[in-house]
N, C-alpha and C. Protein backbone atom coordinates (compact mmCIF):
# COMPACT_ATOMS: atom_id res chain seq x y z
N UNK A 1 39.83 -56.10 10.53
CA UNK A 1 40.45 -54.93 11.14
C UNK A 1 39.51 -53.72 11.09
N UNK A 2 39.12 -53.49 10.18
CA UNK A 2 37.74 -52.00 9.61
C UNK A 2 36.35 -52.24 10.48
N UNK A 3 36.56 -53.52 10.91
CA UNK A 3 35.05 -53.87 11.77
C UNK A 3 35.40 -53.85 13.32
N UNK A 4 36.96 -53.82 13.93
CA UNK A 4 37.43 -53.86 14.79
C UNK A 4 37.45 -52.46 14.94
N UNK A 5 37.80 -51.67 14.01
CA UNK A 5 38.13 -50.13 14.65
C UNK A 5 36.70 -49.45 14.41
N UNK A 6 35.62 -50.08 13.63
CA UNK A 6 34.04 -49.58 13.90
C UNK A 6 33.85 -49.66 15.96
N UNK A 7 34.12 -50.54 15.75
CA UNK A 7 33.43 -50.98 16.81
C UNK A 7 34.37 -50.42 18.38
N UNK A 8 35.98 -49.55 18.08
CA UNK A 8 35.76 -49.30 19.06
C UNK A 8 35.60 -47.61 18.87
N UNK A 9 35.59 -47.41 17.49
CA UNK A 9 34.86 -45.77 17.58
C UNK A 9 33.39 -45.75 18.08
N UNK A 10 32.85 -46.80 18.20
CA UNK A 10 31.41 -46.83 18.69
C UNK A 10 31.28 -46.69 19.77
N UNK A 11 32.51 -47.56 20.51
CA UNK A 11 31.96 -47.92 21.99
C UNK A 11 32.51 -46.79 22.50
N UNK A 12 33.64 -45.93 22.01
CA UNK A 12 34.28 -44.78 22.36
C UNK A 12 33.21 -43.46 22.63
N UNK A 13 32.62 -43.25 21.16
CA UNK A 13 31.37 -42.05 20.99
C UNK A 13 30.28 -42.56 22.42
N UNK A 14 29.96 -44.10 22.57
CA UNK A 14 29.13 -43.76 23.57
C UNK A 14 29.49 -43.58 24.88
N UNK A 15 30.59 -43.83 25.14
CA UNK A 15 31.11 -43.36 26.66
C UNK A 15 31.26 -41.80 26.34
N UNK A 16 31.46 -41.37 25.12
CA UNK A 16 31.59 -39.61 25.35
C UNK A 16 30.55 -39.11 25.79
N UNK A 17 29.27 -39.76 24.67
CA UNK A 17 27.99 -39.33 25.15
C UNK A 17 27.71 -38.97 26.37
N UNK A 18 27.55 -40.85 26.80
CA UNK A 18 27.30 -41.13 28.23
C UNK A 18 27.88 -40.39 29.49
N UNK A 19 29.17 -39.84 28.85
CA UNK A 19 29.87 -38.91 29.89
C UNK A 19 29.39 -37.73 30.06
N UNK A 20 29.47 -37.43 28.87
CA UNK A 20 28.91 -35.84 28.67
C UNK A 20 27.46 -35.41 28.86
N UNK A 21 26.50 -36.64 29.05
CA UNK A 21 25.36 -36.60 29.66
C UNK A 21 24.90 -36.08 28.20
N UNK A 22 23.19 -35.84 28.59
CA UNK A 22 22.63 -35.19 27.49
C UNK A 22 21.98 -33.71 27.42
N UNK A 23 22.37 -32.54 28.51
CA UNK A 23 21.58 -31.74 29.43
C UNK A 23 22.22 -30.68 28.22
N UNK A 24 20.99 -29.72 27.97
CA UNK A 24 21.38 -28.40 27.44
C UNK A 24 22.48 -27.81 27.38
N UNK A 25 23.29 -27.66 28.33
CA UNK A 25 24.30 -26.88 28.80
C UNK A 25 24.20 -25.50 29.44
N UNK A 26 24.77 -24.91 29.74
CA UNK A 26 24.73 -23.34 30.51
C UNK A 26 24.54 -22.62 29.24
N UNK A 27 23.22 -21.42 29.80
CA UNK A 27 22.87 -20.84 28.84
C UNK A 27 23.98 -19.77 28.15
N UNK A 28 24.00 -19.48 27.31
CA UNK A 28 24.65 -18.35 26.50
C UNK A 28 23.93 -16.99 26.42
N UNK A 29 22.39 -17.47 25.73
CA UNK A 29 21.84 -15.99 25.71
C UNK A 29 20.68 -16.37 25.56
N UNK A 30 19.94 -15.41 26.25
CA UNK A 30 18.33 -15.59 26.43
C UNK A 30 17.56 -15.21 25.21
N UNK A 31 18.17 -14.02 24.16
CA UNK A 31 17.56 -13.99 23.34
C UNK A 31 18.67 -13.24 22.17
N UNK A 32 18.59 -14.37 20.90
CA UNK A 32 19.45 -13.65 19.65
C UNK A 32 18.25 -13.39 18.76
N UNK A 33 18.80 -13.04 17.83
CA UNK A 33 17.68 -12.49 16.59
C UNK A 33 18.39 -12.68 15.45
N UNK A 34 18.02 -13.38 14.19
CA UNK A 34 18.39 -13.30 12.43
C UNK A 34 17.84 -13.97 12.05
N UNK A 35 18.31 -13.04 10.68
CA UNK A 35 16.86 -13.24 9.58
C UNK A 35 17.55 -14.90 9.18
N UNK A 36 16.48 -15.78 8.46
CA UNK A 36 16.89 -16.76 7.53
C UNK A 36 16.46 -16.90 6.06
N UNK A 37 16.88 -16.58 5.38
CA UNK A 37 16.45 -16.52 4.00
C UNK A 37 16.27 -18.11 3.64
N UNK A 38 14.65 -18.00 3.07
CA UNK A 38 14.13 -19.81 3.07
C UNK A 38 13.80 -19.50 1.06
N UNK A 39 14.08 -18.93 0.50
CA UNK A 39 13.79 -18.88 -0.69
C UNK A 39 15.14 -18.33 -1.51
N UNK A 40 15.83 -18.68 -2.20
CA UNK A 40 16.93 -18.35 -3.09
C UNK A 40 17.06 -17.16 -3.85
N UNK A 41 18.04 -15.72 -3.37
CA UNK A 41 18.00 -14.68 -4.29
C UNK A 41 18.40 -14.63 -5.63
N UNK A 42 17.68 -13.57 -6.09
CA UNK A 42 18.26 -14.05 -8.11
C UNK A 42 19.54 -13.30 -8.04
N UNK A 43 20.41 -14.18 -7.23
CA UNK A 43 21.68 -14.38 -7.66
C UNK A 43 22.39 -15.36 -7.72
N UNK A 44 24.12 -15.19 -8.25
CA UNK A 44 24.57 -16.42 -8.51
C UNK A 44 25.10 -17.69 -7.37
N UNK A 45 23.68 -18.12 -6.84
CA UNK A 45 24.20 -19.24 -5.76
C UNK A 45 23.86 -20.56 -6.30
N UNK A 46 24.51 -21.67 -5.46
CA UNK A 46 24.15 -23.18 -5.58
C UNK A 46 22.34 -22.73 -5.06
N UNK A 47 21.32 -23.52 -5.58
CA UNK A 47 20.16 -23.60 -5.16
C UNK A 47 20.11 -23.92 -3.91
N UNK A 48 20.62 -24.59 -3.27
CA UNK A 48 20.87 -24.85 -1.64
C UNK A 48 21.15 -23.61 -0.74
N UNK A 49 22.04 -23.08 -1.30
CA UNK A 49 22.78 -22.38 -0.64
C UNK A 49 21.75 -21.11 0.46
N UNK A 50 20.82 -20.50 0.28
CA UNK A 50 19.58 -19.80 1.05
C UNK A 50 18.33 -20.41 0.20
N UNK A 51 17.93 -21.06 0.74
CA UNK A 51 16.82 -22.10 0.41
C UNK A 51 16.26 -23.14 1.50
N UNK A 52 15.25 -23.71 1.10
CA UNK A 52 14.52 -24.91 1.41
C UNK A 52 13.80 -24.79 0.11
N UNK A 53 13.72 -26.55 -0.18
CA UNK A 53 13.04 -26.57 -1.36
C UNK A 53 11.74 -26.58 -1.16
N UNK A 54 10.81 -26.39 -2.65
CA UNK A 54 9.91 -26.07 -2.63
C UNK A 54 8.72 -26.30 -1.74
N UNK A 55 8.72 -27.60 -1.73
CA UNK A 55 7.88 -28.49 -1.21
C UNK A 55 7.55 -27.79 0.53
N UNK A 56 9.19 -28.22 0.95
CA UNK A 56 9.38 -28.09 2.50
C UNK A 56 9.37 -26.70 2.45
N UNK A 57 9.45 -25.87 1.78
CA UNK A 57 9.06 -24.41 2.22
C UNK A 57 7.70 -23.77 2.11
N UNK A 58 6.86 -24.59 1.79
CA UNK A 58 5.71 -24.10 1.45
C UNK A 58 5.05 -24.85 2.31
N UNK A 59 5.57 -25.79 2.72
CA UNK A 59 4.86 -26.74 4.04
C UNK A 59 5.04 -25.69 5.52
N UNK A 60 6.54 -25.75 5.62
CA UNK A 60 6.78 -24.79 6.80
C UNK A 60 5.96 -23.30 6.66
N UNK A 61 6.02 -22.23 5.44
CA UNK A 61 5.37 -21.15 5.74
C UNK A 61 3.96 -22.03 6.22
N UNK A 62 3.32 -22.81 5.57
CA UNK A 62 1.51 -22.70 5.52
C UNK A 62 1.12 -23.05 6.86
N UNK A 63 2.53 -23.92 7.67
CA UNK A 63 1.98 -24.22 8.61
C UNK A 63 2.23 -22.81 9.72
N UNK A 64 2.99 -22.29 9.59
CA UNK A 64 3.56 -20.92 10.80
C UNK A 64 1.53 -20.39 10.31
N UNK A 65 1.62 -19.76 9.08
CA UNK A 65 0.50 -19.05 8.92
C UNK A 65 -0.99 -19.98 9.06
N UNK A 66 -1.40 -21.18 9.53
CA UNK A 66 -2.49 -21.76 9.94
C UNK A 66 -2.34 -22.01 11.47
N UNK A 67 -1.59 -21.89 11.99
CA UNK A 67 -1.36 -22.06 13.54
C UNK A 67 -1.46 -20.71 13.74
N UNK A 68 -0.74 -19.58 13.29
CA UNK A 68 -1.52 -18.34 13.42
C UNK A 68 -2.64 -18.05 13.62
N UNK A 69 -3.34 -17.91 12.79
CA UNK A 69 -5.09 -18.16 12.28
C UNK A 69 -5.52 -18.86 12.70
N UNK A 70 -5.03 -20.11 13.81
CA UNK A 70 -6.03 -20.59 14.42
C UNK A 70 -6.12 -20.12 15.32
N UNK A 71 -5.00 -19.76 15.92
CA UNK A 71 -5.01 -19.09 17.20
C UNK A 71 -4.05 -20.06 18.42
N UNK A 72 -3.61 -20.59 17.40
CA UNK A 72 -3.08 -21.95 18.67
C UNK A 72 -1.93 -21.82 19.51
N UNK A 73 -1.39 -20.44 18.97
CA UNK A 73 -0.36 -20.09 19.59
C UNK A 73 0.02 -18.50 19.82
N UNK A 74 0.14 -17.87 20.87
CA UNK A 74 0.06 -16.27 20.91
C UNK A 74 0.54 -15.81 20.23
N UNK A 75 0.46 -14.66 19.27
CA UNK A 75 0.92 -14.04 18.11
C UNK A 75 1.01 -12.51 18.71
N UNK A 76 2.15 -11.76 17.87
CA UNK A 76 2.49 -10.39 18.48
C UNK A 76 2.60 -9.25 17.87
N UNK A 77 2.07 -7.92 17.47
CA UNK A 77 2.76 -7.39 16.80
C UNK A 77 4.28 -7.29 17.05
N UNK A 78 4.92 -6.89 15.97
CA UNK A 78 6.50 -6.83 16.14
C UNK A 78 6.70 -5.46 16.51
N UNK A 79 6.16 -4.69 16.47
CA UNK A 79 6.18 -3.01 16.66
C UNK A 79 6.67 -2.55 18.01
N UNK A 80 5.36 -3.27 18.56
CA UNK A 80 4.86 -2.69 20.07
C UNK A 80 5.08 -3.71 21.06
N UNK A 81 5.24 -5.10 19.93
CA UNK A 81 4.96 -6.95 21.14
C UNK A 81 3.85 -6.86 22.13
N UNK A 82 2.31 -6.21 21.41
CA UNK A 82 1.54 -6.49 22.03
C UNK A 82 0.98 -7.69 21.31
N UNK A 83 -0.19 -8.48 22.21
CA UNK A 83 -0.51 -9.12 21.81
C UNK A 83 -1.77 -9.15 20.42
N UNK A 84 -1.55 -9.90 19.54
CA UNK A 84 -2.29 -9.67 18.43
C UNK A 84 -3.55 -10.53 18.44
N UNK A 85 -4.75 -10.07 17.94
CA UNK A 85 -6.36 -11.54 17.88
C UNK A 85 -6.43 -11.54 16.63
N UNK A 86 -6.56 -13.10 16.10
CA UNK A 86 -6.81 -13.81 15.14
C UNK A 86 -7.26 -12.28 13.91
N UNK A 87 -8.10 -12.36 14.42
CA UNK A 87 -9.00 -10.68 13.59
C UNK A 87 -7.80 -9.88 12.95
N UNK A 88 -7.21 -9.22 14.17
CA UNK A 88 -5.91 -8.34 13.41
C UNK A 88 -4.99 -8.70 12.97
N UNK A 89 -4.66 -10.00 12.75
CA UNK A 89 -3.67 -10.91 11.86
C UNK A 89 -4.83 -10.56 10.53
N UNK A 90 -5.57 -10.69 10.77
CA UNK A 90 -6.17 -11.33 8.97
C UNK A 90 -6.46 -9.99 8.42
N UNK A 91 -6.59 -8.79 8.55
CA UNK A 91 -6.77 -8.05 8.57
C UNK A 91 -5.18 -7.61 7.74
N UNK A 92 -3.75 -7.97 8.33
CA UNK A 92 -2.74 -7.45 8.46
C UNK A 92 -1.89 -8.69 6.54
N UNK A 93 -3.22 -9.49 6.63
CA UNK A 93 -2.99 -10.85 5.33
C UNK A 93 -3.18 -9.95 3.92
N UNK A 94 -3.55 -8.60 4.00
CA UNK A 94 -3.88 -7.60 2.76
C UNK A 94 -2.94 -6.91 2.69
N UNK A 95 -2.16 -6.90 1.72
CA UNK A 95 -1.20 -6.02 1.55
C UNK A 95 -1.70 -4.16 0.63
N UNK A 96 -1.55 -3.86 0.87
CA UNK A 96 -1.76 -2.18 0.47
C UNK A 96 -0.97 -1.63 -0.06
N UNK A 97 -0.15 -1.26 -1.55
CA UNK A 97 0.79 -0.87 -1.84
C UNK A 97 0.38 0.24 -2.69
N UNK A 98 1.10 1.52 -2.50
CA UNK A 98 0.82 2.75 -3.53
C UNK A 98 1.71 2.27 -4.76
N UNK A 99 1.47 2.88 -5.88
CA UNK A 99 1.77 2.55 -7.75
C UNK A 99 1.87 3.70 -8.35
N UNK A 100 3.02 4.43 -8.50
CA UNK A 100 3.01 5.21 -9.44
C UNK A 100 3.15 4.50 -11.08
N UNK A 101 2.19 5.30 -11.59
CA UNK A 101 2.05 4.97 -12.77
C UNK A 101 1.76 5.88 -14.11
N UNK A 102 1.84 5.37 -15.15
CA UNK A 102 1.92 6.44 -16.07
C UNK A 102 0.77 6.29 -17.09
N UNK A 103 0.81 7.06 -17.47
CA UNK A 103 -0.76 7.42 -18.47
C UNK A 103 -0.41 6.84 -20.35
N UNK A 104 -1.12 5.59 -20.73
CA UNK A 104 -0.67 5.38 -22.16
C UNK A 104 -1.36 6.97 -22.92
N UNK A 105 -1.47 7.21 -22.75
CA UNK A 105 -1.60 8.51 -23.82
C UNK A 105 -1.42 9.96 -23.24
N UNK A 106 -1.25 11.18 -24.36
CA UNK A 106 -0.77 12.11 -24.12
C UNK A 106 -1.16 12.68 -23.25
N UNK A 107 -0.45 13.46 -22.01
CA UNK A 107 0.68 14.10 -21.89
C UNK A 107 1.36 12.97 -21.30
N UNK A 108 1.23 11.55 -21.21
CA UNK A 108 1.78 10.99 -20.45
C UNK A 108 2.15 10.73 -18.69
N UNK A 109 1.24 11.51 -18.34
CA UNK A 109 1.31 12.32 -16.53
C UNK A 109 1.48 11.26 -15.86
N UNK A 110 2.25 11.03 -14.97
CA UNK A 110 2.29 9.76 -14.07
C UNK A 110 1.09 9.95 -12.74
N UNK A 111 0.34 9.08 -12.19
CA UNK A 111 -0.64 9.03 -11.85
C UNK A 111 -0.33 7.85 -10.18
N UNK A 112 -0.61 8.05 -9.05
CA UNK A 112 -0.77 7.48 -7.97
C UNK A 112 -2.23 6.22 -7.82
N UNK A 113 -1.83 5.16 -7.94
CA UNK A 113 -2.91 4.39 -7.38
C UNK A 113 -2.41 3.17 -6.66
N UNK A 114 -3.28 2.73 -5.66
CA UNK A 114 -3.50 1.77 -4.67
C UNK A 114 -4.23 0.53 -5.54
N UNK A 115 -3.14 -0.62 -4.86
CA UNK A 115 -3.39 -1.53 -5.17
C UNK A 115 -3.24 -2.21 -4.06
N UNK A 116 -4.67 -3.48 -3.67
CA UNK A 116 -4.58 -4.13 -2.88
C UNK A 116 -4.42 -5.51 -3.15
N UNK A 117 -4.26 -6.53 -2.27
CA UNK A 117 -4.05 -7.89 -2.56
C UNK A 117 -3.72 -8.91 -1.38
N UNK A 118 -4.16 -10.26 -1.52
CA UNK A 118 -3.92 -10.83 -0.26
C UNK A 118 -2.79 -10.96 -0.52
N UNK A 119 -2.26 -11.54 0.92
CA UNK A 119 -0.82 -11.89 1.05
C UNK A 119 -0.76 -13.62 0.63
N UNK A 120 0.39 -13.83 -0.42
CA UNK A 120 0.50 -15.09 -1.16
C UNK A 120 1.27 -15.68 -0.15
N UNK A 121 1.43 -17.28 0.02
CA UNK A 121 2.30 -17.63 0.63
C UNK A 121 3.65 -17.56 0.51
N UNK A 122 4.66 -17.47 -1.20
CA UNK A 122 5.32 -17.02 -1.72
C UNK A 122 5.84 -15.54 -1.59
N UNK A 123 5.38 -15.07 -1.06
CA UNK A 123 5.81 -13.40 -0.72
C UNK A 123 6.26 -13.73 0.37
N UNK A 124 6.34 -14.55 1.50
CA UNK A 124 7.22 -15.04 2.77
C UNK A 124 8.88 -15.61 2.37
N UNK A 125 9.78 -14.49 2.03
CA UNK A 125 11.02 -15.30 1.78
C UNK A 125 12.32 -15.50 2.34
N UNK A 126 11.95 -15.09 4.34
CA UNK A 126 12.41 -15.08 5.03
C UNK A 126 11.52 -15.24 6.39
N UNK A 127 12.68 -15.73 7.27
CA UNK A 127 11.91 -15.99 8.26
C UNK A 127 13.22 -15.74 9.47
N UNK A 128 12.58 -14.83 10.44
CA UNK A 128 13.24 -14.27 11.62
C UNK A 128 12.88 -15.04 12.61
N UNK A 129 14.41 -15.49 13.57
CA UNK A 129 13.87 -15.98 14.32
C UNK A 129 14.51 -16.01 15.83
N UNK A 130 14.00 -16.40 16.89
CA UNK A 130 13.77 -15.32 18.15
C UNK A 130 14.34 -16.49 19.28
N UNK A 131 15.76 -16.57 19.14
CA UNK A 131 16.45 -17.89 20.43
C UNK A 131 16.88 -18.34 21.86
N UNK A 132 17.07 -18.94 22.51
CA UNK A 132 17.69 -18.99 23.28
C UNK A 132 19.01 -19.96 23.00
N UNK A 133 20.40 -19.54 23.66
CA UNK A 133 21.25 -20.26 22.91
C UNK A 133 21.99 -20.92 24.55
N UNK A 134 22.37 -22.36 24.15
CA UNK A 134 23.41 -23.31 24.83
C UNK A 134 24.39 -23.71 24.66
N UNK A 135 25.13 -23.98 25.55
CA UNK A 135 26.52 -24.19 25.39
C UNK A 135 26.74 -25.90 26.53
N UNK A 136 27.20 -26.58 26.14
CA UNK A 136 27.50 -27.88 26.47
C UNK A 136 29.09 -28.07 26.64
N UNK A 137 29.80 -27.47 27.43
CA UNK A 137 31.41 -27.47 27.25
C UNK A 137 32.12 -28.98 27.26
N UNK A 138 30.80 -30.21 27.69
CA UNK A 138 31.81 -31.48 28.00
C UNK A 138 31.63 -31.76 26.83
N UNK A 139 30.62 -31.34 25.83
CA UNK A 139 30.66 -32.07 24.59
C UNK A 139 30.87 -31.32 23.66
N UNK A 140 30.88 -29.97 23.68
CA UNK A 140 30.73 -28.64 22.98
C UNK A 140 29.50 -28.41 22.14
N UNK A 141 28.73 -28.94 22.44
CA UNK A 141 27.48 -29.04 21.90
C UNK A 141 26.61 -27.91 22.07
N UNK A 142 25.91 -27.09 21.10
CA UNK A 142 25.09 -25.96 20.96
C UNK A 142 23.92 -26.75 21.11
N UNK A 143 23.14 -25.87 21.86
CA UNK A 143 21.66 -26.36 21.39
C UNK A 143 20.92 -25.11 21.30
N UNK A 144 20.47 -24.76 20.52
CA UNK A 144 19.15 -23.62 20.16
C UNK A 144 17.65 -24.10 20.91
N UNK A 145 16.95 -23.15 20.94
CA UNK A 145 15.69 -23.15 21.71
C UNK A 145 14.97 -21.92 21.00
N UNK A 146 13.85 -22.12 19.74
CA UNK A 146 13.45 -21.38 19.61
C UNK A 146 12.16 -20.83 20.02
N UNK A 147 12.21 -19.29 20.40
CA UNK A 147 10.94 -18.82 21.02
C UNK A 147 10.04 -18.59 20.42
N UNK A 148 10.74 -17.21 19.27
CA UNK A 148 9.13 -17.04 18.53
C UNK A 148 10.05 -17.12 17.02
N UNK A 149 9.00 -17.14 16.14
CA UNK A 149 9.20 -16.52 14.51
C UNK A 149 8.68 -15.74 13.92
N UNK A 150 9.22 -15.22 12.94
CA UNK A 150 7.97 -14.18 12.39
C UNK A 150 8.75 -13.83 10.54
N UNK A 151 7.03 -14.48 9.84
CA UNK A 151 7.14 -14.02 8.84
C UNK A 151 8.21 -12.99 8.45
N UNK A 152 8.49 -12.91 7.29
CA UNK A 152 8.92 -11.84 6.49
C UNK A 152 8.65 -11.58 5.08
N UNK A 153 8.46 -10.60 4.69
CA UNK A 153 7.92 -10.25 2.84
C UNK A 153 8.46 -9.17 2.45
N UNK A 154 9.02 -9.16 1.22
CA UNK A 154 9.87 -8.20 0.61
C UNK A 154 8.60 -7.38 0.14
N UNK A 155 9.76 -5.82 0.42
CA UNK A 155 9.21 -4.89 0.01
C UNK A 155 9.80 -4.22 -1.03
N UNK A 156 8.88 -3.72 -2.12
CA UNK A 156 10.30 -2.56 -3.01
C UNK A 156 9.64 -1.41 -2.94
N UNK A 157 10.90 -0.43 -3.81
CA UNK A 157 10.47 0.71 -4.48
C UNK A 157 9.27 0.64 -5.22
N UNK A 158 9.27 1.87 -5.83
CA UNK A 158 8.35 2.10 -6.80
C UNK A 158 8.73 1.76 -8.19
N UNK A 159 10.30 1.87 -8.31
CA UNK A 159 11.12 1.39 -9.41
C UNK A 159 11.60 0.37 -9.21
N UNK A 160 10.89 -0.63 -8.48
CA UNK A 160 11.10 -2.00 -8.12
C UNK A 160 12.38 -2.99 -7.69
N UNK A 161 12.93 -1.60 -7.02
CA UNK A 161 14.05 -2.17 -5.91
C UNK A 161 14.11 -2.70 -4.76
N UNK A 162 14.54 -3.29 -4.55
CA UNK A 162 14.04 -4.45 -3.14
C UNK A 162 14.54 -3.32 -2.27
N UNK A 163 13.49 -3.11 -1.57
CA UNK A 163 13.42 -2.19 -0.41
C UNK A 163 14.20 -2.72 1.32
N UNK A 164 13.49 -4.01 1.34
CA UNK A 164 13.94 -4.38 2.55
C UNK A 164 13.07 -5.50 2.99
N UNK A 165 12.62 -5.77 4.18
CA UNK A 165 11.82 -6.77 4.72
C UNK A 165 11.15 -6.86 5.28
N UNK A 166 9.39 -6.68 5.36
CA UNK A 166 8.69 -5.95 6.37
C UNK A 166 8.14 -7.36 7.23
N UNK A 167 8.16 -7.12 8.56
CA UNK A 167 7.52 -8.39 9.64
C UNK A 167 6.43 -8.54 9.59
N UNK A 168 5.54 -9.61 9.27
CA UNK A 168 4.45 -9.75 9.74
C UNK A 168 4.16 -9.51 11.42
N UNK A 169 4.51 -10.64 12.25
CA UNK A 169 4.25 -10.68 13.42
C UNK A 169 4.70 -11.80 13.87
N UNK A 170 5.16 -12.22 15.33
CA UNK A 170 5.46 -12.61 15.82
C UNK A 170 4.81 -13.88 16.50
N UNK A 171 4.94 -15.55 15.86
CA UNK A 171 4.39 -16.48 16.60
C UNK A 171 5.27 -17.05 17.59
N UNK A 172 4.55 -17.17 18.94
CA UNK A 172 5.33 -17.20 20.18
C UNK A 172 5.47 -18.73 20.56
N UNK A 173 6.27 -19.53 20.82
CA UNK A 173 6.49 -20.86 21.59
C UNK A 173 6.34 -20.75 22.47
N UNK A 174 6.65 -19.64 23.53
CA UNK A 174 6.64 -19.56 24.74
C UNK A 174 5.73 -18.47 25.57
N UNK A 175 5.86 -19.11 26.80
CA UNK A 175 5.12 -17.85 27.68
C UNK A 175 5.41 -16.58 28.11
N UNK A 176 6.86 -16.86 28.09
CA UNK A 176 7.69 -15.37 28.94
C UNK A 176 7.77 -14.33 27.46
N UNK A 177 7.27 -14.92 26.28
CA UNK A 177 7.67 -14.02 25.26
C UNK A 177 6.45 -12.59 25.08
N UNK A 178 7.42 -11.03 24.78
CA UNK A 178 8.53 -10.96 24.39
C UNK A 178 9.41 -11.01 25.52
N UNK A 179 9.41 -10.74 26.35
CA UNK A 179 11.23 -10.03 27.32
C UNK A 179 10.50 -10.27 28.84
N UNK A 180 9.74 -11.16 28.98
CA UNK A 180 9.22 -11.55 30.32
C UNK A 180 10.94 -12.38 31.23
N UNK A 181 10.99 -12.02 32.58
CA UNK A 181 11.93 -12.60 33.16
C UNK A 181 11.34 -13.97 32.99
N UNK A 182 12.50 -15.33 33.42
CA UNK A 182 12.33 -16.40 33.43
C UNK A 182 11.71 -16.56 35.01
């Protein structure tokens, strides 16, 4: 009986398929935008819960940032969405942060200095990303289409409050990107 009703939920799903064809569907929207948090905040979540594990997240950043740098795919500032050269990406891989700081001995005066540093792959703990969205009404099926992505790296205070999320730049899938008509 359990191998009888396999078999006609099977043959059932593929006439839905088969009905419903396999085509994108009518578009929804040419372009959404949100962030995805790929690294876990120090708070109280399941490890899953805003994550990819280690492995696969350090695979996915290295590869966004070597297809960058090679050049294999048009890259943008996020500012202006002009187009960016290999050069001003690597250039943009140094991070520059001012440091207030304080003096171990008397009067104690707090003191301004610059600190530079490359950008770690680990300082990427989000990733924005740039869609086109579908709608499939015979099957209700979504399909996403993504255009571009773009890094993200936390920023803080000076009193080391998470400030927010600054963009690297924008790697493009496509040609019409940013806001070119189709």
């Amino acid at each position: 009986m359990k191998n009888l009703s396999l078999f006609i939920f099977s043959v059932l799903s593929i006439l839905l398929i088969t009905a419903c064809g396999n085509k994108k569907g009518d578009l929804l929207t040419e372009r959404i935008q949100y962030d995805v948090t790929i690294k876990t905040p120090e708070v109280d979540l399941e490890w899953w819960v805003q994550n990819l594990e280690g492995p696969k997240r350090e695979k996915l950043v290295q590869s966004i940032i070597n297809t960058a740098n090679a050049g294999k795919l048009k890259i943008f500032d996020v500012m202006t969405n002009k187009q960016m050269t290999v050069a001003e990406l690597k250039d943009r891989s140094v991070r520059t942060e001012l440091l207030t700081l304080q003096r171990s001995y008397a009067p104690y005066e707090n003191y301004d200095t610059l600190v530079k540093r490359e950008l770690q792959l680990s300082d990427i703990t989000r990733l924005r990303f740039l869609e086109e969205w579908y709608l499939n009404e015979g099957n209700g099926f979504i399909t996403k289409k993504v255009i571009a992505i773009c890094p993200l790296v936390e920023s803080y205070t000076e009193s080391g409050e998470l400030r927010g999320y600054n963009p690297l730049f924008w790697l493009s899938f496509e040609k019409k990107f940013p806001l070119e008509a189709k």
